[in-house]
N, C-alpha and C. Protein backbone atom coordinates (compact mmCIF):
# COMPACT_ATOMS: atom_id res chain seq x y z
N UNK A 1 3.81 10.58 -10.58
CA UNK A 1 5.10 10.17 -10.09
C UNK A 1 6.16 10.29 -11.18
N UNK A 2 5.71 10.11 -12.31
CA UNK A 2 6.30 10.67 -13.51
C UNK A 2 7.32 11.33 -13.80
N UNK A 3 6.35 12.23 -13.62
CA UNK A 3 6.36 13.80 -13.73
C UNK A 3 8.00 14.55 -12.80
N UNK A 4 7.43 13.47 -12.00
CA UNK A 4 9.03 13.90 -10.47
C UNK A 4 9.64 13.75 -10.72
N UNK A 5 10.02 12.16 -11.25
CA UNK A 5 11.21 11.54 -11.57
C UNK A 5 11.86 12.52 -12.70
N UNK A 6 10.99 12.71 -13.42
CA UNK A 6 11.58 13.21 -14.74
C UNK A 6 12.04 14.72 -14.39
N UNK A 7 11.67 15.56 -13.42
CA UNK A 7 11.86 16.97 -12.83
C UNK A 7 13.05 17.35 -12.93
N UNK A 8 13.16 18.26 -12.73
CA UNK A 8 14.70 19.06 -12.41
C UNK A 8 15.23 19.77 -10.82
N UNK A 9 13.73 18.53 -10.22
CA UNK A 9 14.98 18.69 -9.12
C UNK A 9 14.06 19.71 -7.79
N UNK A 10 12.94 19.89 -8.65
CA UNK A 10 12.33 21.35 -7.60
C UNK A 10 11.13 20.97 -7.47
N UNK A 11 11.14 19.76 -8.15
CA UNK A 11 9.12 18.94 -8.11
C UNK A 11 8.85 18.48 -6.88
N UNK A 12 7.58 18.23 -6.46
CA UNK A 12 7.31 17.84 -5.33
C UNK A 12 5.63 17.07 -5.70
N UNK A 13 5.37 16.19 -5.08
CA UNK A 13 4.62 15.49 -5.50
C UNK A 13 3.68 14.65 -4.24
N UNK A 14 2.19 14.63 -4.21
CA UNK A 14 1.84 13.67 -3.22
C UNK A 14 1.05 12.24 -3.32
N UNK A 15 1.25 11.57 -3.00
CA UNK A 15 0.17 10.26 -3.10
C UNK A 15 0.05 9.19 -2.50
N UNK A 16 -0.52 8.29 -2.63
CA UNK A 16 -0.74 6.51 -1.55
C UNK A 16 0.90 5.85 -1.46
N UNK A 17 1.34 5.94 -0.60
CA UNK A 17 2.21 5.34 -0.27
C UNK A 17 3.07 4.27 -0.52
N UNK A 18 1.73 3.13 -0.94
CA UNK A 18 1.73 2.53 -1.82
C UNK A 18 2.41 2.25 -3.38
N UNK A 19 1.69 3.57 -3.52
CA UNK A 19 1.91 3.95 -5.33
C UNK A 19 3.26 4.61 -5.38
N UNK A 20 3.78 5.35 -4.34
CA UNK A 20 5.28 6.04 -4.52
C UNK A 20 6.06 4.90 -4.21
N UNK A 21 5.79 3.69 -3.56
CA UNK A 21 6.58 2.79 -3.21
C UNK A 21 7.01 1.94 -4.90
N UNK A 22 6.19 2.07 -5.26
CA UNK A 22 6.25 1.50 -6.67
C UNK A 22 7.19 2.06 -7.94
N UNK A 23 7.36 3.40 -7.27
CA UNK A 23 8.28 4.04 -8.05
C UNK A 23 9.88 4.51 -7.44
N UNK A 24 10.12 4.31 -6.06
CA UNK A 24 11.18 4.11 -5.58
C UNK A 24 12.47 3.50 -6.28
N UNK A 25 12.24 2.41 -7.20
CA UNK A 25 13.14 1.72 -7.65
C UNK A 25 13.63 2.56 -9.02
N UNK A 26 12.57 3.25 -9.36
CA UNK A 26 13.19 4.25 -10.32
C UNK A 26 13.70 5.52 -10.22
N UNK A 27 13.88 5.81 -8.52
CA UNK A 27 14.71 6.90 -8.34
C UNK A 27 13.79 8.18 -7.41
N UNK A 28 12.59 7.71 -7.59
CA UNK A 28 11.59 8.83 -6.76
C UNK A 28 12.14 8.38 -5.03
N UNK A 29 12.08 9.46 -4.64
CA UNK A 29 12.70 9.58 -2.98
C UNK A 29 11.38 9.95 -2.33
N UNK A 30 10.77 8.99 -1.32
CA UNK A 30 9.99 9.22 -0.50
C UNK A 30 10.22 9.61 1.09
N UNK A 31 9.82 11.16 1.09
CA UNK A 31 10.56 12.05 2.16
C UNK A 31 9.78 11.13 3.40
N UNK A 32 8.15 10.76 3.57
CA UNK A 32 7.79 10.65 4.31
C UNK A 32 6.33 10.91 4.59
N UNK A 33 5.15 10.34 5.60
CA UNK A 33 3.67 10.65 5.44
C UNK A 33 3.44 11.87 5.77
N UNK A 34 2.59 12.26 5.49
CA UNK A 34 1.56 13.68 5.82
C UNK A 34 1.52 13.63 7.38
N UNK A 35 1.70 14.93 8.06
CA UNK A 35 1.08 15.11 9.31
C UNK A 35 -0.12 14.05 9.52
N UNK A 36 -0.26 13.84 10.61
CA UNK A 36 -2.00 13.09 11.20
C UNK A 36 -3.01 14.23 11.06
N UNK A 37 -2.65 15.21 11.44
CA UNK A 37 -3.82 15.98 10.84
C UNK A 37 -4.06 16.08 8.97
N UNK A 38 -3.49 16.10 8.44
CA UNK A 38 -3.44 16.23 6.98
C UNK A 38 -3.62 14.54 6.29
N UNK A 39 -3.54 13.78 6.97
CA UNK A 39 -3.63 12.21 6.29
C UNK A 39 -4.67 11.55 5.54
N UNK A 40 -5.13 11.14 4.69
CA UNK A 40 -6.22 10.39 4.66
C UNK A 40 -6.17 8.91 4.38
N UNK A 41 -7.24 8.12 5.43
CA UNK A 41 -6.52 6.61 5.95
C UNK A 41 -7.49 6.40 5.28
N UNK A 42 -7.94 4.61 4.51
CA UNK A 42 -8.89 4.02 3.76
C UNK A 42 -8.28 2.64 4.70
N UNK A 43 -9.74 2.64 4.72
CA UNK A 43 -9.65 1.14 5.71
C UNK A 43 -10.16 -0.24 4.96
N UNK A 44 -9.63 -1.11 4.91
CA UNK A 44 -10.00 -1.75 4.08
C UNK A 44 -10.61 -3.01 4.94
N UNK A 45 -11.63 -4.18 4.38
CA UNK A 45 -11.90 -5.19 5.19
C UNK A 45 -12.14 -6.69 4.31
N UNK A 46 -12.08 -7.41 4.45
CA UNK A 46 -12.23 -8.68 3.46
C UNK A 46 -13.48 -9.93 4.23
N UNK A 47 -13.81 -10.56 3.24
CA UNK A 47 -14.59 -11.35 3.44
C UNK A 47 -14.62 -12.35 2.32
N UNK A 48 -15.19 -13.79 2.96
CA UNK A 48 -15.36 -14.79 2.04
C UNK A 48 -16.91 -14.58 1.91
N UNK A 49 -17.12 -14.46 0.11
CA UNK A 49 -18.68 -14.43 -0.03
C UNK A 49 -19.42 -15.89 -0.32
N UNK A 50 -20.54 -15.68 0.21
CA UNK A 50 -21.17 -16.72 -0.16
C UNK A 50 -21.20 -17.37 -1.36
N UNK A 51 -21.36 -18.36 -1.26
CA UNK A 51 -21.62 -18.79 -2.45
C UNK A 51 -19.77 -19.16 -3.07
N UNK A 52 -19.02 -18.61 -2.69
CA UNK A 52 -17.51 -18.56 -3.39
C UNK A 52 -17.51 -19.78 -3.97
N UNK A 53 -16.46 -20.30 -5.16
CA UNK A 53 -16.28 -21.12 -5.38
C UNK A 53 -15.24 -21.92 -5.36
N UNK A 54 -14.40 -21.08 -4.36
CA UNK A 54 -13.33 -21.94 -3.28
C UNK A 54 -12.96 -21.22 -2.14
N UNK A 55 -14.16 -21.41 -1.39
CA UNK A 55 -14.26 -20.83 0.09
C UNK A 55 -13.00 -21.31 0.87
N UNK A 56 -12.75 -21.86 0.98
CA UNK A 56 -11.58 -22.74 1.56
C UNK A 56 -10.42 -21.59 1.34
N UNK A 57 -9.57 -21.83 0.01
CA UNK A 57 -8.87 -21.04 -0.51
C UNK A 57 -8.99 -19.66 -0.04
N UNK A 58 -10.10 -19.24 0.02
CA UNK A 58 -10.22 -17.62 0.26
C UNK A 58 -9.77 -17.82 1.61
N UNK A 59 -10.24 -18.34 2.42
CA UNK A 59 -10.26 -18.64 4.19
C UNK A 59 -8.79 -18.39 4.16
N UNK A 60 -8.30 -19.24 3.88
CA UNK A 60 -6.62 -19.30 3.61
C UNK A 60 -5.78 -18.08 3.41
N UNK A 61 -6.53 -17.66 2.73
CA UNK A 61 -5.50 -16.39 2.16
C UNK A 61 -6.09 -15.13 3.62
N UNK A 62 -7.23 -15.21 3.80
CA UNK A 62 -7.30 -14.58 4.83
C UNK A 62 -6.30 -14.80 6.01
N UNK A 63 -6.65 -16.07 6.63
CA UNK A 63 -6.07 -16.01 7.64
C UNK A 63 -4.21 -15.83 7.39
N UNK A 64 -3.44 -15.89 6.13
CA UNK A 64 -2.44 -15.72 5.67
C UNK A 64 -1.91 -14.42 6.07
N UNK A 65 -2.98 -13.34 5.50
CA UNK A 65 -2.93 -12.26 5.85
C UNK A 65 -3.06 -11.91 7.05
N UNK A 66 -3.28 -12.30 7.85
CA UNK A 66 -3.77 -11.83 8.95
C UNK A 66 -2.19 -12.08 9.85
N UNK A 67 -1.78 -12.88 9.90
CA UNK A 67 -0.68 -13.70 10.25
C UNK A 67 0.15 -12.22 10.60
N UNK A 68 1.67 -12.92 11.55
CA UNK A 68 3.01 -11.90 11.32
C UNK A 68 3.64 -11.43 10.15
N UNK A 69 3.60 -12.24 9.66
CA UNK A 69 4.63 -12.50 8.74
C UNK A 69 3.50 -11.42 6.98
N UNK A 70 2.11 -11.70 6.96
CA UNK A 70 1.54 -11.34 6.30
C UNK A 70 1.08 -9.77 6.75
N UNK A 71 1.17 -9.12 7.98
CA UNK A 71 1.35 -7.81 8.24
C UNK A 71 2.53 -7.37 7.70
N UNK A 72 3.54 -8.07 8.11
CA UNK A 72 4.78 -7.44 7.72
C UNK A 72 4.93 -6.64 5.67
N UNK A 73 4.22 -7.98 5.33
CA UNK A 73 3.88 -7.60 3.82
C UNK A 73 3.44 -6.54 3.70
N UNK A 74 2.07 -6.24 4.56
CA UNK A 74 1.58 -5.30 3.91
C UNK A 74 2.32 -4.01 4.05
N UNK A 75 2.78 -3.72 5.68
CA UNK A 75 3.86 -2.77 5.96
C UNK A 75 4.38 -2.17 5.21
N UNK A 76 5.52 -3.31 4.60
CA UNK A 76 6.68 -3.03 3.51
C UNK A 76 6.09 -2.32 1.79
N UNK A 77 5.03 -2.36 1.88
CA UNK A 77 4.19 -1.85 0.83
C UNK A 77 3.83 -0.84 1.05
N UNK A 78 3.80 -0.34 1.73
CA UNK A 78 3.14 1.10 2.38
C UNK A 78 1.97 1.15 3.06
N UNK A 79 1.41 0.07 3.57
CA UNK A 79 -0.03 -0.29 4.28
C UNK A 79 0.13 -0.72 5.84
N UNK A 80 -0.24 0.62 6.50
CA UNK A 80 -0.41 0.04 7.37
C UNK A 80 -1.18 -0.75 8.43
């Protein structure tokens, strides 16, 4: 992402959505995602493990996430 910012203008660059979101504030312009045919999605899943040593807490943050308001987060990050 670097590399772009620092370009002259003719660079072009691809990556997690995520990670270009991170560099937005320094001037990198994110045109937009890959076709659906060209995409690659990583699915992610969470769990409280046994044994944790503040199951509770974890529960929490799960169901946090899970929430409106905690989609919206992830959204705005580049996750959909």
């Amino acid at each position: 992402m670097e590399h772009v910012i620092r370009g002259k203008g003719a660079e072009i660059g691809f990556g997690a959505m995520t990670e270009i979101r991170l560099y937005e504030s320094k001037g990198l312009t994110m045109i937009g995602p890959l076709p659906p045919d060209a995409q690659n999605f990583t699915a992610y899943e969470a769990a409280v493990m046994t044994g944790a040593k503040n199951a509770e807490a974890a529960r929490d943050v799960l169901r946090l996430i899970a929430t409106p308001a905690g989609k919206a987060a992830f959204v705005s990050g580049g996750v959909e």
